[in-house]
Protein backbone atom coordinates (compact mmCIF):
# COMPACT_ATOMS: atom_id res chain seq x y z
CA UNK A 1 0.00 0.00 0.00
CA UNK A 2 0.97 3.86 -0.54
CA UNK A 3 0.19 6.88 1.21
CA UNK A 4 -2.87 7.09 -0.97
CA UNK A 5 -4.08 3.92 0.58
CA UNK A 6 -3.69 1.98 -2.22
CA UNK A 7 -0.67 0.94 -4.28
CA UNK A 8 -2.06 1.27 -7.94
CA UNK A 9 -4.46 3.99 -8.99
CA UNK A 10 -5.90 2.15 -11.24
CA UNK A 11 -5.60 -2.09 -11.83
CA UNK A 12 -6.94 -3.92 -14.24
CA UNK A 13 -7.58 -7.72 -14.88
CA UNK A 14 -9.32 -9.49 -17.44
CA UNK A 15 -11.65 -6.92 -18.25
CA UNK A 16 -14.00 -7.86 -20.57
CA UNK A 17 -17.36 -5.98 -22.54
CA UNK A 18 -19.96 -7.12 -24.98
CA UNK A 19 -22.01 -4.97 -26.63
CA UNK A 20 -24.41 -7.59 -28.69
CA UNK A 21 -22.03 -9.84 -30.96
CA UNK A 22 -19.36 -7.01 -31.08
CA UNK A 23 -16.41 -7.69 -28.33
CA UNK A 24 -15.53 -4.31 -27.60
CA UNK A 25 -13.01 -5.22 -24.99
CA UNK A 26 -11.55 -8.72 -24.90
CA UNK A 27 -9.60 -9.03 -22.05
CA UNK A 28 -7.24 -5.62 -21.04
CA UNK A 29 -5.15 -5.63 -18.00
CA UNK A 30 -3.82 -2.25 -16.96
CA UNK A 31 -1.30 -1.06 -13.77
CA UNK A 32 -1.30 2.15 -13.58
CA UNK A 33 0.72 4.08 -10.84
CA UNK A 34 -0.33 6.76 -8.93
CA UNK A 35 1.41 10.51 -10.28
CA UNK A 36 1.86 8.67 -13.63
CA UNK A 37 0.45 10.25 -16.55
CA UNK A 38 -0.61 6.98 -19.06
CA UNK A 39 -1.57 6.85 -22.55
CA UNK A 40 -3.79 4.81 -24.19
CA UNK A 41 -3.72 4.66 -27.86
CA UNK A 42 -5.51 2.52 -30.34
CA UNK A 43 -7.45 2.82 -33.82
CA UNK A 44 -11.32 3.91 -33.51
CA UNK A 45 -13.44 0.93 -31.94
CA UNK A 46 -10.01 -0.80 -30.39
CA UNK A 47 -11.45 -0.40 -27.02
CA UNK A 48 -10.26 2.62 -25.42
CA UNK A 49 -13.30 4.89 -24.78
CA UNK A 50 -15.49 1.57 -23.32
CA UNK A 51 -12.53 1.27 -20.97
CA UNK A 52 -12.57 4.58 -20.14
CA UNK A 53 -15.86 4.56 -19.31
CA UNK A 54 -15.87 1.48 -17.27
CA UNK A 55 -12.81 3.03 -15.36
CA UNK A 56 -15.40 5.91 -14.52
CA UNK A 57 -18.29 4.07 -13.66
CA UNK A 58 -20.32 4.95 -16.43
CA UNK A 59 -20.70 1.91 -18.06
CA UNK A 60 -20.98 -2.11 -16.48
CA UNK A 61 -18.55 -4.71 -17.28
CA UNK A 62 -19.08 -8.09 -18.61
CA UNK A 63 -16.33 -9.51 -16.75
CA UNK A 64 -13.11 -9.14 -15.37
CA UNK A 65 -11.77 -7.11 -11.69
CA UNK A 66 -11.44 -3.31 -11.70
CA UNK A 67 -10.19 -1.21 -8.55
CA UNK A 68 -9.85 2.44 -9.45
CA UNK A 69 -8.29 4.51 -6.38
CA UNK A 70 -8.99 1.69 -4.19
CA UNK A 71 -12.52 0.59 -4.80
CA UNK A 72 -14.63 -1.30 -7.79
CA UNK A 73 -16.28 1.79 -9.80
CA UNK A 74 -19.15 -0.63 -10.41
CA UNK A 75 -19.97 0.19 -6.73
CA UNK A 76 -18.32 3.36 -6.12
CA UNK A 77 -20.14 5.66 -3.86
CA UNK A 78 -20.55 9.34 -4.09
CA UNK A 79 -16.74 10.35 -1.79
CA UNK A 80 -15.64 7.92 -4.36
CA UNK A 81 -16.79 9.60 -7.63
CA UNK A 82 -15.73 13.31 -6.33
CA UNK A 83 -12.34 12.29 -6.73
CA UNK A 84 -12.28 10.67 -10.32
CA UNK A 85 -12.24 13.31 -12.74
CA UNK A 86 -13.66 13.27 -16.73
CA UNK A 87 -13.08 14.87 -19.94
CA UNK A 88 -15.13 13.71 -22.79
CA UNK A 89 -14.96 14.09 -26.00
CA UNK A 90 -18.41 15.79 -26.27
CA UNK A 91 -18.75 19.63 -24.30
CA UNK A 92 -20.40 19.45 -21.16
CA UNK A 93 -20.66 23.40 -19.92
CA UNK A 94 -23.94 24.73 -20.64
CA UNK A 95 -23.88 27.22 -23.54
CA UNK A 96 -25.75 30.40 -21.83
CA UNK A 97 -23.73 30.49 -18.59
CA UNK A 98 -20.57 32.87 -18.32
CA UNK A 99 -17.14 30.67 -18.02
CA UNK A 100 -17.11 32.02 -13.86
CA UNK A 101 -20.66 30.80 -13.21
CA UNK A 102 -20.11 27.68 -15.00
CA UNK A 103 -16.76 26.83 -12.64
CA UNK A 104 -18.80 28.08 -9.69
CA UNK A 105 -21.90 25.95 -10.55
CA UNK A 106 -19.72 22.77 -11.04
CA UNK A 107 -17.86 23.18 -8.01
CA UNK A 108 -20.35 22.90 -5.99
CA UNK A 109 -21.08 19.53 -6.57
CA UNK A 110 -17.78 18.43 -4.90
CA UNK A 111 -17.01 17.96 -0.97
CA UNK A 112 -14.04 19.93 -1.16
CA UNK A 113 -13.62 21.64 -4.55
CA UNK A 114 -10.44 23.49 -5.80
CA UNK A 115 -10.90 27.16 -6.26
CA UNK A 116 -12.88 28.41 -9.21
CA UNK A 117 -10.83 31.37 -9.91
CA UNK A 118 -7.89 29.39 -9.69
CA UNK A 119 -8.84 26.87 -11.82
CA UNK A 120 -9.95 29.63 -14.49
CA UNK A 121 -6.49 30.28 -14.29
CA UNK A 122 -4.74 27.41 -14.38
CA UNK A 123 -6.79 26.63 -17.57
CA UNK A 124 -5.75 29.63 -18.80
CA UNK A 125 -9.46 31.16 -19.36
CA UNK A 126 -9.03 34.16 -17.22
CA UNK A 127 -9.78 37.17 -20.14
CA UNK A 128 -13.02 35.22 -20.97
CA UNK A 129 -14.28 34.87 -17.22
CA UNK A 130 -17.49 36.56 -18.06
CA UNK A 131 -17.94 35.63 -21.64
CA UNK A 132 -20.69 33.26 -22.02
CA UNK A 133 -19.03 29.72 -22.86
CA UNK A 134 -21.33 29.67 -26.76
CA UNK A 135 -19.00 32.68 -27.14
CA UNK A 136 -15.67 30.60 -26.36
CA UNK A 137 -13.53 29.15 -29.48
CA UNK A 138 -13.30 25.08 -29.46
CA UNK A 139 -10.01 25.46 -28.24
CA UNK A 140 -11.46 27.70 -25.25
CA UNK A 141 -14.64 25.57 -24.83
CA UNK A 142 -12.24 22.84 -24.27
CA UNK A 143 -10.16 24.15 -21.66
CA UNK A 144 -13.23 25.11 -19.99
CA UNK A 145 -13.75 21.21 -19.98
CA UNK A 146 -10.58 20.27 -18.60
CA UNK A 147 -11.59 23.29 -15.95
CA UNK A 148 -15.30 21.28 -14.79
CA UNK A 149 -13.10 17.92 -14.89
CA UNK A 150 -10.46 19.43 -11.99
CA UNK A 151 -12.50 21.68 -9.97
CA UNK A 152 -13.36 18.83 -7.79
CA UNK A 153 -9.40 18.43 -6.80
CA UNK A 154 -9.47 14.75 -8.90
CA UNK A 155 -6.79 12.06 -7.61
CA UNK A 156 -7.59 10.61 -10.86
CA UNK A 157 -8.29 12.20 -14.11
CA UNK A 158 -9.26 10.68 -17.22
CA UNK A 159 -8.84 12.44 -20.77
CA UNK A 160 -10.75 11.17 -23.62
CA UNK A 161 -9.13 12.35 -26.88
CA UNK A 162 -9.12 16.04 -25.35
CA UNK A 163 -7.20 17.67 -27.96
CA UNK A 164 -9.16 16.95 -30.83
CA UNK A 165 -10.42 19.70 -32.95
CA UNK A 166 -6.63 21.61 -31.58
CA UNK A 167 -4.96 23.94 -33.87
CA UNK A 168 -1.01 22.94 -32.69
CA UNK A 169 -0.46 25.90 -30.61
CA UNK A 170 -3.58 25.51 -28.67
CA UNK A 171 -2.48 21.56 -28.37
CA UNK A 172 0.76 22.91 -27.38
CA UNK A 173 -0.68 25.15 -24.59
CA UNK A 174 -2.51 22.17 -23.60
CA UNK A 175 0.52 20.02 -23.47
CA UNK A 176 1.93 22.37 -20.55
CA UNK A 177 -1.38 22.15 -18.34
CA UNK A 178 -1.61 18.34 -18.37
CA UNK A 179 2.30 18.84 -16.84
CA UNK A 180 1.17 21.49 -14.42
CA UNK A 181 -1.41 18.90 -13.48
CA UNK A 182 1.20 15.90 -13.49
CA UNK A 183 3.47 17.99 -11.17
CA UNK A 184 0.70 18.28 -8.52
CA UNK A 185 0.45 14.84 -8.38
CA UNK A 186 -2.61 13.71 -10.22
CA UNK A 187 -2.81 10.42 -12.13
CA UNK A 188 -3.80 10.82 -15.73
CA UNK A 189 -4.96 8.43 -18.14
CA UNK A 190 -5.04 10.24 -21.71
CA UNK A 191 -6.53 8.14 -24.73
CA UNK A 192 -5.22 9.91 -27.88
CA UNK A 193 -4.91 9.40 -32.05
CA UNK A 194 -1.84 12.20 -31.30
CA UNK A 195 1.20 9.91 -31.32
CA UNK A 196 2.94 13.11 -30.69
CA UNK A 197 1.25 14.07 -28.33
CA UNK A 198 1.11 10.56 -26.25
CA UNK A 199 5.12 10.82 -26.56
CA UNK A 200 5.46 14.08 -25.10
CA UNK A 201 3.11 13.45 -22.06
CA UNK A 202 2.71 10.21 -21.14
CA UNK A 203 5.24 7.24 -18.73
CA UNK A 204 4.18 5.00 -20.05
CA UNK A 205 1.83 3.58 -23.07
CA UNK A 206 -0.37 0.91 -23.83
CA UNK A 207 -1.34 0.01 -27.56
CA UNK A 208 -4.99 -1.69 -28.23
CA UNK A 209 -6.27 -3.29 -31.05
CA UNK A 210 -9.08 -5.69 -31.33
CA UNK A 211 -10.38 -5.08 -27.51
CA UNK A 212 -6.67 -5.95 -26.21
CA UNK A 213 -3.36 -4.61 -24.97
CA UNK A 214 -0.99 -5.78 -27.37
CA UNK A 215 1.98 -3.67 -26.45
CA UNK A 216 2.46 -1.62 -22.92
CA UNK A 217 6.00 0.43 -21.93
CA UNK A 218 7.88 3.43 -21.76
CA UNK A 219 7.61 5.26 -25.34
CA UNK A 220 11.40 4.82 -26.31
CA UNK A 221 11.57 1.06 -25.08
CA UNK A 222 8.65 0.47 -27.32
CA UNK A 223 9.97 2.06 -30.22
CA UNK A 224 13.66 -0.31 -29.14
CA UNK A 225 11.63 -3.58 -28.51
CA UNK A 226 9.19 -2.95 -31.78
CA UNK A 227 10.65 -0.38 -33.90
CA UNK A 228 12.24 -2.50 -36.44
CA UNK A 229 15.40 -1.29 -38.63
CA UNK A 230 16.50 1.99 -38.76
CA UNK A 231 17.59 3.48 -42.29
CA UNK A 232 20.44 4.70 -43.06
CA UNK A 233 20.89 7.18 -46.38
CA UNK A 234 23.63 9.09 -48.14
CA UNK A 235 24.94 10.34 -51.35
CA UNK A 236 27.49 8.38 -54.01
CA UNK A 237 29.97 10.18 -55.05
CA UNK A 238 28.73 10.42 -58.38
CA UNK A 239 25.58 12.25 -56.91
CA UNK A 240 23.22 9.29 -57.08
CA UNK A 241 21.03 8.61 -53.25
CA UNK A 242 21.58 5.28 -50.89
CA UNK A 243 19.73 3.78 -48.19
CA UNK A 244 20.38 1.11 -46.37
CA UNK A 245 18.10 -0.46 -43.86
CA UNK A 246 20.00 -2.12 -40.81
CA UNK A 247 19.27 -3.05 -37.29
CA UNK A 248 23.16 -1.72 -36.78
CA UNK A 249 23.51 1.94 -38.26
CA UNK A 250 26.20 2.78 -36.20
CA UNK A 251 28.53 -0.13 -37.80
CA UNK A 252 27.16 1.09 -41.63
CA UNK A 253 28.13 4.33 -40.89
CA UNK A 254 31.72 3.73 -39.70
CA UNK A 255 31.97 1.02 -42.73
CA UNK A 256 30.67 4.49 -45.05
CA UNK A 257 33.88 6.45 -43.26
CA UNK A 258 36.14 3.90 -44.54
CA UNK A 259 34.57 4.27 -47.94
CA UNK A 260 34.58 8.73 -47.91
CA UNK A 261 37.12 11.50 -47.46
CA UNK A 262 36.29 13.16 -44.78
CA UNK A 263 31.92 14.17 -44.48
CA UNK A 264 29.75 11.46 -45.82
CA UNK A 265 27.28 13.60 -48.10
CA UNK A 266 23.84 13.75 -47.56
CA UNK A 267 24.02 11.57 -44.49
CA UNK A 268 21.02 10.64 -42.67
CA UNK A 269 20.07 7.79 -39.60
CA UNK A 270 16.26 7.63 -39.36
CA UNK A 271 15.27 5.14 -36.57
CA UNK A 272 11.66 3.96 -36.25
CA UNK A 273 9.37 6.18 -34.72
CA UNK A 274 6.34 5.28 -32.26
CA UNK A 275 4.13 5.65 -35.17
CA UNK A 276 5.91 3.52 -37.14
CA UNK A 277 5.29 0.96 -33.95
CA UNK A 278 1.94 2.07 -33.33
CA UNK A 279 0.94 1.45 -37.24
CA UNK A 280 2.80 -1.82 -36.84
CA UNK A 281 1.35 -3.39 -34.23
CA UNK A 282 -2.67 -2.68 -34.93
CA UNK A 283 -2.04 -3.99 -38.18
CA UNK A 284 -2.17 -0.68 -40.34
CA UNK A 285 1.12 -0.55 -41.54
CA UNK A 286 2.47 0.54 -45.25
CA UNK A 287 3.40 -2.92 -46.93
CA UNK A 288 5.30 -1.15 -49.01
């Protein structure tokens, strides 16, 4: 056990849901620490939103054991929900209400909430306090989401493909709240199509395809363990382009020395990426 009173925010075994004859998850387990920010990535329909859900206690399992901060959501109880925060995909702030009232109406659903002005500032909404939110940019209207999902002071807080619809400054800006939020110790689980952006946030990933987890580590050990060869190119000396693929670039490059003068023109080492792992293991890669 932690200080929290429980040693993994969230664990996961064997989960398992049906909806009719489509398996929508087929068997995920998940560890996830507390303080660690977590992605989940995976194509549409791989699984990630149902689990999401399930994680929340919005939606029932089929099968499998779930503890989310120390209890089964299926049965959590109203403490228990104040401190598991949400942001959907879909706006939840009501369209006629200022941004202020909106953060003041929310918080007052929690036990002990966070602020409101504070959290209109850590969100970075504090010019369009009293604008009404169908006044607010998607970008805007979207922090003001991330706003209702933290007033409550979360432990937890789940992030359902929250940048989508971001121009990449505004996912950029959004980048350094979800690390403001990190440092203060809150667990995130972020489900995003943004390799990028799953990269440059999250500890650790987990890939699903087909209702499972079919990869889970730390970003760079996945791209090592399932990146594949990493190309090397250059130029002949008589001006025509190379490229070698080898799971040693280092030892074609010194071989290259020996064969050059001095520079090796036009050199290049391009090693697999975590979308080139992300495409390989759900199946959509180039078979080029």
């Amino acid at each position: 056990m932690t200080g929290h009173g429980y040693e993994w925010a969230v664990a996961v075994r064997g989960l398992r849901k049906r909806y009719g004859d489509v398996t929508a998850v087929d068997g995920i387990d998940l560890a996830i620490r507390p303080g660690e920010v977590f992605g989940l990535l995976g194509p549409n329909g791989a699984g990630k939103s149902t689990t999401v859900e399930i994680l929340q206690g919005h939606r029932a399992r089929d099968a499998g054991e779930v503890s989310v901060l120390g209890a089964d959501p299926a049965t959590g109880t109203r403490a228990w929900r104040s401190r598991v925060g949400i942001v959907w995909q879909d706006e939840s702030a009501p369209a006629e209400l200022t941004v202020r009232e909106t953060v003041r109406h929310f918080a007052r659903y929690y036990p002990r909430p966070r602020d409101p002005e504070e959290v209109i500032g850590l969100v970075g909404l504090e010019a369009k306090a009293d604008g009404r939110v169908k006044a607010l940019s998607g970008g805007q209207r979207r922090r003001l989401d991330v706003a209702l999902g933290v007033i409550g002071g979360p432990e937890l807080l789940l992030l359902d493909e929250p940048t989508t619809g971001f121009d990449p400054a505004a996912r950029r800006q959004f980048w350094e709240l979800i690390r403001t939020l990190a440092g203060d110790g809150t667990t995130i689980v972020l489900t995003t199509h943004y390799l990028q952006e799953a990269e440059a946030l999250a500890g650790r990933l987990a890939i699903v395809s087909g209702g499972r987890v079919v990869a889970e580590g730390e970003p760079a050990a996945l791209r090592r363990r399932y990146g594949g060869e990493a190309t090397v190119e250059w130029t002949e000396p008589d001006g025509s382009p190379r490229a070698a693929r080898t799971h040693t670039p280092t030892r074609t490059v010194a071989e290259l020395t020996g064969r050059f003068d001095g520079e090796i023109p036009g050199l290049t080492i391009s090693r697999p990426t975590l979308e080139d792992v992300y495409l390989r293991l759900t199946g959509q890669e180039d078979p080029r």
